[in-house]
Protein backbone atom coordinates (compact mmCIF):
# COMPACT_ATOMS: atom_id res chain seq x y z
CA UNK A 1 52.86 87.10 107.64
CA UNK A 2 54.01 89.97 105.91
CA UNK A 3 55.98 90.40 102.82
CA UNK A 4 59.63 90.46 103.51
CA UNK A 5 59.32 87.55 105.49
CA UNK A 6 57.43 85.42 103.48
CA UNK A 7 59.90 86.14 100.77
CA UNK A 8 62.84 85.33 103.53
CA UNK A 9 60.96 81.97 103.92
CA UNK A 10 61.22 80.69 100.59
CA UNK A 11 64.77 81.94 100.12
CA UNK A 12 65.41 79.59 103.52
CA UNK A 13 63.93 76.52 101.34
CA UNK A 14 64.87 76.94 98.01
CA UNK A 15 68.81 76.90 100.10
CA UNK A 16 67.66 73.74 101.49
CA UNK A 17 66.85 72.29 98.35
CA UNK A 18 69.00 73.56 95.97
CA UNK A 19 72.30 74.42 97.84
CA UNK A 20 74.91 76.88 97.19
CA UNK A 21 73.44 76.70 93.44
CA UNK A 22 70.36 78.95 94.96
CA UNK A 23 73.02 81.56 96.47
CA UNK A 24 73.44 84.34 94.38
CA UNK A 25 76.20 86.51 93.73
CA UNK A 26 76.23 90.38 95.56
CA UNK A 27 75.93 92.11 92.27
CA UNK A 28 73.37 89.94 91.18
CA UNK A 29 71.27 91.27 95.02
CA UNK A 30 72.99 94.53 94.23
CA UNK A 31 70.75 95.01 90.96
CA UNK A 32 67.69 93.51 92.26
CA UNK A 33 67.21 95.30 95.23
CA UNK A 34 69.33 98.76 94.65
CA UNK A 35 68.61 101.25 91.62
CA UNK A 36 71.22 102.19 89.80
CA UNK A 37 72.28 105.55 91.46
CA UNK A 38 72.31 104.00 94.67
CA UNK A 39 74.91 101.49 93.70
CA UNK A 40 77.11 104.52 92.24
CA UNK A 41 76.44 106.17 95.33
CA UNK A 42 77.83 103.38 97.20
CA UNK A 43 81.07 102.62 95.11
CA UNK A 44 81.61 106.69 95.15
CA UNK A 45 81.88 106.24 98.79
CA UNK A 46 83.69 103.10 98.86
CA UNK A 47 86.35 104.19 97.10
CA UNK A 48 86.38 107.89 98.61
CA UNK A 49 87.06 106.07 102.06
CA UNK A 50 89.54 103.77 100.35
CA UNK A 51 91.59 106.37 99.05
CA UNK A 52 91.36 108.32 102.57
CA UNK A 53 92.89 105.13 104.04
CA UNK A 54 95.74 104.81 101.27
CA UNK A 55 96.68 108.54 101.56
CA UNK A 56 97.12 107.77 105.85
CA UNK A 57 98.92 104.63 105.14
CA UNK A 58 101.36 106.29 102.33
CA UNK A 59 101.68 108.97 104.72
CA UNK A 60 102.67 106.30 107.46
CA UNK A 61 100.46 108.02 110.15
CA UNK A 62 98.23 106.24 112.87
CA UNK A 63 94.50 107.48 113.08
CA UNK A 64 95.73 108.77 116.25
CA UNK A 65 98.37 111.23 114.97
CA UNK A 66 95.36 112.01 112.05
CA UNK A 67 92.86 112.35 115.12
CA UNK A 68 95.68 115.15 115.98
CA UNK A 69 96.23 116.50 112.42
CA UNK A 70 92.85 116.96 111.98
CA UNK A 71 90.66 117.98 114.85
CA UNK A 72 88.86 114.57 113.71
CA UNK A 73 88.37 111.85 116.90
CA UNK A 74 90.27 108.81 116.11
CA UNK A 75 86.75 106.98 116.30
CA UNK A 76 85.30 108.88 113.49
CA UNK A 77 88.66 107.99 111.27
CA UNK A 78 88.17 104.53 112.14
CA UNK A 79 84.41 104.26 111.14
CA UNK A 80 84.89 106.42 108.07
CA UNK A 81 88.13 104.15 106.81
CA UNK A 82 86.01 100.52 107.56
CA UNK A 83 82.45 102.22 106.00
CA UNK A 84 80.64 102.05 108.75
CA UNK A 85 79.36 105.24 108.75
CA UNK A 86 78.58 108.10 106.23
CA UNK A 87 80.78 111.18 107.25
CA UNK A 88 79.51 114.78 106.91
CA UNK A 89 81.47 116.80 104.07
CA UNK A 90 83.39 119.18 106.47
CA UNK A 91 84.35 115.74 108.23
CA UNK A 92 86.04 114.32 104.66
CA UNK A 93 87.67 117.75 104.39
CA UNK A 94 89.28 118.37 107.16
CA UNK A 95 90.66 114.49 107.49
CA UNK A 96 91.90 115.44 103.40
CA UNK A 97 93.12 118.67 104.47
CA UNK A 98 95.64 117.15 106.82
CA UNK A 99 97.03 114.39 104.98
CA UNK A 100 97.43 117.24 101.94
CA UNK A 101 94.36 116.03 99.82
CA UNK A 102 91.57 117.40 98.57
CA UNK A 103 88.10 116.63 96.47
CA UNK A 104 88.23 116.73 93.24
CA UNK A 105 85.20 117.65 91.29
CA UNK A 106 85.25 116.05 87.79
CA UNK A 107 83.18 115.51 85.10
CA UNK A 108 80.80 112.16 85.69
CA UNK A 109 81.06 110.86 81.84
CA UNK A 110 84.77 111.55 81.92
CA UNK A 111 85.44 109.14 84.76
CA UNK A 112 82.74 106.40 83.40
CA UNK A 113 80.11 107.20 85.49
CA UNK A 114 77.23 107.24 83.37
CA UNK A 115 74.33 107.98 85.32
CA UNK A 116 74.14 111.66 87.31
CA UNK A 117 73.96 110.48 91.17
């Protein structure tokens, strides 16, 4: 049996036994199994996506008229605004680029990131 699922196993019975008690929270997983730049990797792109979505919904445009503002397929939009995939740069920019955004490159410490990612 190898490793993963041996540790799987006793995960399965110590949630038999114990009950919600032995579920832990996500950002209790999120530091056990994910170093640290990883995790700031992930919020970055969290809330890069989020604020893609917010500038298309302030703009009151459908991912369809973005798909047109853009060059971008309205698939793409889609699975970039719900995270389920990780879009190339030029991809961000040209989605920014027509709703009248643009990156921002800022100092890490200034915006309370405190580890380089």
């Amino acid at each position: 049996m190898n490793k993963e699922l041996a540790i799987a196993k006793a995960n399965l019975e110590d949630i038999k036994e114990r009950g919600v008690e032995a579920l832990t929270s996500w950002d209790e997983i999120e530091a056990k199994y994910f170093a640290p730049e990883e995790i700031a990797a992930s919020k970055l792109r969290v809330e890069l996506m989020h604020e893609l979505a917010s500038a298309r919904h302030d703009k009151g445009i459908s991912q369809r008229k973005l798909e047109e503002l853009s060059g971008v397929k309205q698939p793409v939009i889609a699975r970039m605004e719900n995270g389920t995939n990780s879009p190339q740069l030029d991809t961000v920019l040209k989605v920014l680029g027509a709703l009248g955004k643009t990156l921002y490159i800022g100092d890490l410490q200034k915006e309370g990131v405190t580890k380089a990612l």
